[in-house]
Protein backbone atom coordinates (compact mmCIF):
# COMPACT_ATOMS: atom_id res chain seq x y z
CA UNK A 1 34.71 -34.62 6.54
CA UNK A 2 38.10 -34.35 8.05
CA UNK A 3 37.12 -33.41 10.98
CA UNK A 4 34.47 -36.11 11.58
CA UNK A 5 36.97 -38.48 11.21
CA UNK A 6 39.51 -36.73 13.60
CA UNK A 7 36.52 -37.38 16.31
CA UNK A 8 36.26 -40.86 15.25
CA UNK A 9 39.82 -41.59 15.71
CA UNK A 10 39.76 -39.07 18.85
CA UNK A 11 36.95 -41.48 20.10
CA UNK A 12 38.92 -44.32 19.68
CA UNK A 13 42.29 -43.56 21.59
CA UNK A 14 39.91 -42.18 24.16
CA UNK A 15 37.75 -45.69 24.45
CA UNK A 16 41.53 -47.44 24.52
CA UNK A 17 42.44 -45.01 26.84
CA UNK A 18 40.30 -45.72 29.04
CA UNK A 19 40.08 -49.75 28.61
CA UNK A 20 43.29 -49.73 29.24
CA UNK A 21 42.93 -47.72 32.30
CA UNK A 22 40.73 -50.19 34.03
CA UNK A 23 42.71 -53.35 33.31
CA UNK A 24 40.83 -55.67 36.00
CA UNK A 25 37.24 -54.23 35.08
CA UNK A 26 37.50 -54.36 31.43
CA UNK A 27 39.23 -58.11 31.72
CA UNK A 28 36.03 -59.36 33.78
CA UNK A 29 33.72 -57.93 31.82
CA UNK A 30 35.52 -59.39 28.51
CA UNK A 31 35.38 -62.75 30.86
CA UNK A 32 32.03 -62.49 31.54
CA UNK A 33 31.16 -61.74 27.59
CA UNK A 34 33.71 -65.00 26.03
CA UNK A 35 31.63 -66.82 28.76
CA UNK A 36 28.48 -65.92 27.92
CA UNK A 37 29.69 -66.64 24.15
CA UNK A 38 31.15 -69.88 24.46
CA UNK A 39 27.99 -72.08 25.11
CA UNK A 40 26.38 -70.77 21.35
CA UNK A 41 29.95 -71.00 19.32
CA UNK A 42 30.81 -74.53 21.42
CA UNK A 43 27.54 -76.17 20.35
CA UNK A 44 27.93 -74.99 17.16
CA UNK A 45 31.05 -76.45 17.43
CA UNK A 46 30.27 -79.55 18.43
CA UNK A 47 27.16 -79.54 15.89
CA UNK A 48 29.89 -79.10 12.60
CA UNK A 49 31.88 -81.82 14.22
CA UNK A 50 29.27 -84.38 14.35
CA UNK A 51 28.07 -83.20 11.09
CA UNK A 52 31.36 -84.17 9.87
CA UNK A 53 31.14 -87.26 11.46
CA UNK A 54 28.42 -88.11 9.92
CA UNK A 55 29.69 -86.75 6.54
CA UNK A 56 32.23 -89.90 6.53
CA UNK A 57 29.34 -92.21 6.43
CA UNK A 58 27.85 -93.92 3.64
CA UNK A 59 25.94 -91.45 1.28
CA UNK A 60 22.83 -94.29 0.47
CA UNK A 61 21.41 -96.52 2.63
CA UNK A 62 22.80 -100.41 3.23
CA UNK A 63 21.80 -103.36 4.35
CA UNK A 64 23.88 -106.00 6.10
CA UNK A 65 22.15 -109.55 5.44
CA UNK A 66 24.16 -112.45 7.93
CA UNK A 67 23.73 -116.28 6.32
CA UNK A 68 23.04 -118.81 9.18
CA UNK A 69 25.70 -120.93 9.87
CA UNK A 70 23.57 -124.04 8.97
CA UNK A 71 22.82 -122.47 5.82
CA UNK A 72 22.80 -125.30 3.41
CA UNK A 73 24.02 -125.05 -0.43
CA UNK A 74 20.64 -124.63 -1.48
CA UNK A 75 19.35 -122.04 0.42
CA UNK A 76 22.53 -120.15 -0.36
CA UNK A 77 22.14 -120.25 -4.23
CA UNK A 78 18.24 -119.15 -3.63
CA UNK A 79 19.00 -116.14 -1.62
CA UNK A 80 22.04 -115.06 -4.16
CA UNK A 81 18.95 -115.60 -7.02
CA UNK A 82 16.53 -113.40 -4.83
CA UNK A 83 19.18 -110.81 -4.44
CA UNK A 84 20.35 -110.91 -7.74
CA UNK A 85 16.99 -110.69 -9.18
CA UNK A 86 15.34 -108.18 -6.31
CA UNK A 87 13.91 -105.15 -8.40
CA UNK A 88 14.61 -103.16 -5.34
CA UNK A 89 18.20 -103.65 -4.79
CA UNK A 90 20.70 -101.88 -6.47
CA UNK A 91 24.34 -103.23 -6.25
CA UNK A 92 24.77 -106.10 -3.90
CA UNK A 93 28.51 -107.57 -2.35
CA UNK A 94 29.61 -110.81 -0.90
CA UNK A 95 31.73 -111.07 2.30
CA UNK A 96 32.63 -114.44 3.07
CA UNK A 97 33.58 -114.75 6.80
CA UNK A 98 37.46 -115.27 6.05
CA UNK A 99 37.41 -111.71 4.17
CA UNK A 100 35.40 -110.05 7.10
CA UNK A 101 37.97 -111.56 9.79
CA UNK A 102 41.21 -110.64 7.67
CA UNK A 103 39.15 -106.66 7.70
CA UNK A 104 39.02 -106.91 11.17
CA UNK A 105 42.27 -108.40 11.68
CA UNK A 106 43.89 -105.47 9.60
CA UNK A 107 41.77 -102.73 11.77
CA UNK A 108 44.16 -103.62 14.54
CA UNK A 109 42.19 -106.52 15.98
CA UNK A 110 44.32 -109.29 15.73
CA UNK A 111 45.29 -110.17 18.85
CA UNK A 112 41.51 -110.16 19.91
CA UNK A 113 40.81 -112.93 17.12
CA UNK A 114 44.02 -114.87 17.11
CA UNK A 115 42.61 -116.44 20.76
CA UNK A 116 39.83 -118.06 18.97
CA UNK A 117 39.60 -121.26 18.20
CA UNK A 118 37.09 -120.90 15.07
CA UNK A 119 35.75 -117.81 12.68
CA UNK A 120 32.87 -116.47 14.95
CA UNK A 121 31.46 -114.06 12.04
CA UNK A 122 28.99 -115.35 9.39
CA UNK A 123 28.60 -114.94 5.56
CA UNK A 124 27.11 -111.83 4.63
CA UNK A 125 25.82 -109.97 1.58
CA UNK A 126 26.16 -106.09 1.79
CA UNK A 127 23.36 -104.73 0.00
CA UNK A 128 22.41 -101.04 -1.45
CA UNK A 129 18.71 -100.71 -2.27
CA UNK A 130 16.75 -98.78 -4.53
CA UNK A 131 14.92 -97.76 -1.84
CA UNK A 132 15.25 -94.78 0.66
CA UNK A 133 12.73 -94.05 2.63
CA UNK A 134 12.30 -95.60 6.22
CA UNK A 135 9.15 -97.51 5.61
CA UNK A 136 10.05 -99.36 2.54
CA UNK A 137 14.24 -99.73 4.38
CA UNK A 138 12.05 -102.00 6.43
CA UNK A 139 9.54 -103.54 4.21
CA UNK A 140 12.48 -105.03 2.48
CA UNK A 141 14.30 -105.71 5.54
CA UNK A 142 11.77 -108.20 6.73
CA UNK A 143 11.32 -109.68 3.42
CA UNK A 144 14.70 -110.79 3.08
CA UNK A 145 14.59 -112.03 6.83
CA UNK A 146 12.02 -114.22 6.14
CA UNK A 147 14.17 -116.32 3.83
CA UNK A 148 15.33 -119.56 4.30
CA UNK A 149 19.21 -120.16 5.29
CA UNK A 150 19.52 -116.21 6.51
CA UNK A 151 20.43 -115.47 10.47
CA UNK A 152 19.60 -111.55 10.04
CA UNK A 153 18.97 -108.42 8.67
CA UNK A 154 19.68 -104.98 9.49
CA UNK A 155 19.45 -101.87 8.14
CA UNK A 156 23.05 -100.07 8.34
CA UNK A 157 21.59 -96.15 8.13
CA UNK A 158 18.90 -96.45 10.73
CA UNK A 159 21.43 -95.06 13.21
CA UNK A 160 22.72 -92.40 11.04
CA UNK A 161 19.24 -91.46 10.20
CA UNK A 162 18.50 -90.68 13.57
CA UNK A 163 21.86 -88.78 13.82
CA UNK A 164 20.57 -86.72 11.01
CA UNK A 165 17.77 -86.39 12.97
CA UNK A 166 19.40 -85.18 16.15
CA UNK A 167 21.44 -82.73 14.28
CA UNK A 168 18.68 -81.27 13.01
CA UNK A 169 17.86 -80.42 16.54
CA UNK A 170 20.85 -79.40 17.41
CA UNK A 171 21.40 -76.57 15.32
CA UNK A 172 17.76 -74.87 16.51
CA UNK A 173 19.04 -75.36 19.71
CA UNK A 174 21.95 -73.51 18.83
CA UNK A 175 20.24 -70.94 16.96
CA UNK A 176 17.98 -70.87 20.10
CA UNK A 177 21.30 -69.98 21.95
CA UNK A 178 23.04 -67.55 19.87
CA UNK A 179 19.78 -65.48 20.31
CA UNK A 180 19.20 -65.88 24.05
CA UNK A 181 22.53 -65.28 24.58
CA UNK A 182 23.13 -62.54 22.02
CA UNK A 183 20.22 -60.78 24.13
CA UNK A 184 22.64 -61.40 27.11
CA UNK A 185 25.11 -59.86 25.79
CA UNK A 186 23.62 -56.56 24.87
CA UNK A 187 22.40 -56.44 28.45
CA UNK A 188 25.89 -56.90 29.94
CA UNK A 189 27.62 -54.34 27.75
CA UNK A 190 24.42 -52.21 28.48
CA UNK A 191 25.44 -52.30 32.23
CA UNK A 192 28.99 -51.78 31.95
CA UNK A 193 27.91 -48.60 29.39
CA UNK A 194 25.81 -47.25 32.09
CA UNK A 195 28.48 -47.06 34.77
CA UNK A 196 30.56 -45.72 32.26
CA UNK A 197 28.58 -42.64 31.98
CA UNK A 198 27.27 -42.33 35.24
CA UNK A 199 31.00 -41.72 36.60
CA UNK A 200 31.50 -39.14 33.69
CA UNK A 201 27.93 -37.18 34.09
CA UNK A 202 29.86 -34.28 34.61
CA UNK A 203 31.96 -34.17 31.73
CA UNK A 204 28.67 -35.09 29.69
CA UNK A 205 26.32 -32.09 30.99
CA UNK A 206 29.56 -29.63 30.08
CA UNK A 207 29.88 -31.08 26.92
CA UNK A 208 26.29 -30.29 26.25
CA UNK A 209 26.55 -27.17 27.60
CA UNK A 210 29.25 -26.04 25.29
CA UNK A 211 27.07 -27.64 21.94
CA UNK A 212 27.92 -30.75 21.79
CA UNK A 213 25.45 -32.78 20.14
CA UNK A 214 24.33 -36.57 21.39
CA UNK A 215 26.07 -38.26 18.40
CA UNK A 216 29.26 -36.65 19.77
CA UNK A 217 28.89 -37.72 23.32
CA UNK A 218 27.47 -41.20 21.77
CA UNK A 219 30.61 -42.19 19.90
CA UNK A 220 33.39 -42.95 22.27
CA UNK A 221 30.80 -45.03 24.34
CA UNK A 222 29.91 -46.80 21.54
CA UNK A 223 33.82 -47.15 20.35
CA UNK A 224 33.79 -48.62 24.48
CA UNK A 225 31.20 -51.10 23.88
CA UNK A 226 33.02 -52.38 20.62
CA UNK A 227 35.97 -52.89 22.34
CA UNK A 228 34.54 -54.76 25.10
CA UNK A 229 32.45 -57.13 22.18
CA UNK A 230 35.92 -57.87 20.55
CA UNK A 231 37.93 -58.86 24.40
CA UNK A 232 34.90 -61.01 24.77
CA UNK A 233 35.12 -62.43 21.49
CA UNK A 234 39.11 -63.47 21.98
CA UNK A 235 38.38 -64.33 24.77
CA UNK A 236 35.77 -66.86 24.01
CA UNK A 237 38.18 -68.32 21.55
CA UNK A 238 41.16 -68.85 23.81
CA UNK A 239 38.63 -70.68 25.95
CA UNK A 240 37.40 -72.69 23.03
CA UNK A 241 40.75 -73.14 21.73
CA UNK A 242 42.16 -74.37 24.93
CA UNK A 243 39.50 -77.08 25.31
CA UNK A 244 39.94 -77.88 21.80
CA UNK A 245 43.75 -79.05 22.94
CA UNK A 246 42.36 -81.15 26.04
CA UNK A 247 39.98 -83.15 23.92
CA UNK A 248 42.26 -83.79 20.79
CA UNK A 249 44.00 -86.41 22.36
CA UNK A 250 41.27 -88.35 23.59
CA UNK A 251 39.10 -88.15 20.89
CA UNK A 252 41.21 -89.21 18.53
CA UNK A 253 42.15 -92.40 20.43
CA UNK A 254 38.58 -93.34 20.62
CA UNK A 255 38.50 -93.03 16.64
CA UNK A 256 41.69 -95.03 16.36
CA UNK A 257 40.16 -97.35 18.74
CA UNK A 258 36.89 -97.57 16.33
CA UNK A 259 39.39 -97.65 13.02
CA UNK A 260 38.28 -94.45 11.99
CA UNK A 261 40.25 -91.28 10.89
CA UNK A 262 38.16 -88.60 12.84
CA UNK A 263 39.52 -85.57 14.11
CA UNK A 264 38.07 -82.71 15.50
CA UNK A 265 37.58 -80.01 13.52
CA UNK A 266 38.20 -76.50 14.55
CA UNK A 267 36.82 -73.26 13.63
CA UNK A 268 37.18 -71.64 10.15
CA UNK A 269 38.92 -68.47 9.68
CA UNK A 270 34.96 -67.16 8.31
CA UNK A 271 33.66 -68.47 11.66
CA UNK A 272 35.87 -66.95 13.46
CA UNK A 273 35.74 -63.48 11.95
CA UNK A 274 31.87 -64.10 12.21
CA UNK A 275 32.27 -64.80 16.14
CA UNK A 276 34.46 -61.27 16.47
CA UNK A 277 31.93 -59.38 13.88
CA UNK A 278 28.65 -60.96 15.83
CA UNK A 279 30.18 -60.21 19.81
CA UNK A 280 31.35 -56.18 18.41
CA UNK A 281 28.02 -55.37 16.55
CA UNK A 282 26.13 -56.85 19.75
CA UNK A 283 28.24 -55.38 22.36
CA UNK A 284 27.74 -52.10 20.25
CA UNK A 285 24.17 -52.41 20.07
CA UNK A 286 24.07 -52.75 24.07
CA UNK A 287 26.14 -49.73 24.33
CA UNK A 288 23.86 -47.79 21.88
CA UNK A 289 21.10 -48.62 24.08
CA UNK A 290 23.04 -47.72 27.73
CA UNK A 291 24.05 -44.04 25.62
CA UNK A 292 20.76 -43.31 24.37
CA UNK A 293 18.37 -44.79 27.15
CA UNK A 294 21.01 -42.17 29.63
CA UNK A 295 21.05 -38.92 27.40
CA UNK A 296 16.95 -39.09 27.80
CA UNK A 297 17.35 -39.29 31.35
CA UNK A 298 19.66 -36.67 31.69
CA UNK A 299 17.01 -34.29 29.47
């Protein structure tokens, strides 16, 4: 047992040794592996940050219904008595147009509205149905347009419905990714591998001439290939990381410019010990390949 492990760790300062060695080879190849990482992890990325987006939104369905402006009295006490009586709406709220223009005053809009010379927004009645499914969201949403005294109606989650929508694509596409590109990544720590032992045939065919067996030739290849994984891996972070610091200013002017409190959200300590664990085990894989794939040839 001891001595198993005294080849592991002999393995080990021998892969180091050598990384360390070839400082300019083993820093593109860790380039090339964080690049061919960052697409999957920055989608996936950008997927949990629209997800979170879309987390701030309103958890049921609303609908916004805008009064005409020539409304009269009448027509506004029968659509509060449809509302009020409307089996298929839940809660229902009334925003008279001074409340909505002091909201948008306070949202940092004031100097936009103080050049006006009357309210432009309408009487409204914020509504949360029963309801949830698309076709009956718009069902009711063209029976309440057809009343007298209203302007219009529209259904607040249509757009978030479709974001749901698009995120569901999103993260095949990224799964899509992380496989096409885990594949890629086996084949470019397969290459670098495969020089590796080319240049140290030699030193191999003694080895075996001696008694070594294949798992003892295999490991500090395979101790090679994890290293490599793990560069790649950091280094695919400090890229992320870095344009995580260029877009956190801009973004989060946009959201202050839309009165929201959105800020991007970075990866997780979990994710990012997933991203090392995921680039090592696939890096290690490729080498396993390059070490065994070789050995046959050299039989």
């Amino acid at each position: 047992m001891s001595n198993w492990l005294a080849h592991h760790f002999s393995s080990l300062v021998d892969a180091l040794r050598r990384f360390l060695r070839t400082p300019f080879a083993a820093g593109f190849t860790a380039l090339a592996v964080g690049v061919a990482i960052t697409l999957p992890v920055g989608m996936y990325l950008a997927v949990i940050n629209l997800n979170h987006l879309a987390g701030d939104l309103p958890a049921q369905p609303e609908i916004s219904l805008f009064l005409a402006d020539n409304a009269s009295q009448g027509e506004r006490a029968a659509i509060r008595q449809k509302l009020e009586a409307h089996p298929s709406i839940d809660r229902r709220r009334f925003v008279s147009r001074d409340d909505a223009l002091e909201r948008l005053n306070a949202q940092g809009l004031a100097d936009l509205t103080a050049g006006l010379d009357r309210n432009p927004l309408p009487d409204a009645w914020v509504l949360t149905p029963k309801l949830s499914s698309p076709r009956e969201m718009e069902a009711l949403r063209k029976e309440l347009s057809a009343l007298p005294g209203v302007e219009s109606v529209q259904a607040d989650s249509v757009w978030a419905e479709r974001l749901q929508a698009l995120l569901g694509i999103g993260r095949q596409i990224v799964l899509l990714l992380t496989t096409l590109f885990g594949l890629a990544l086996i084949a470019i720590a397969s290459n670098a591998i495969r020089a590796q032992i080319l240049a140290r045939r030699e030193e191999i065919e003694v080895s075996r001439l001696i008694g070594a067996t294949d798992r003892y030739i295999r490991r500090p290849f395979l101790y090679y290939g994890a290293l490599q994984g793990a560069t790649g891996a950091l280094a695919a972070l400090g890229i992320l990381a870095l344009l995580g610091l260029a877009l956190d200013a801009p973004v989060s002017q946009l959201a202050t410019l839309y009165g929201s409190p959105f800020r991007l959200v970075p990866l997780g300590i979990v994710e990012v010990g997933m991203v090392l664990g995921v680039a090592t085990l696939f890096s290690w894989l490729g080498a396993w390949v390059a070490v065994t794939r070789t050995l046959r040839k050299f039989d």
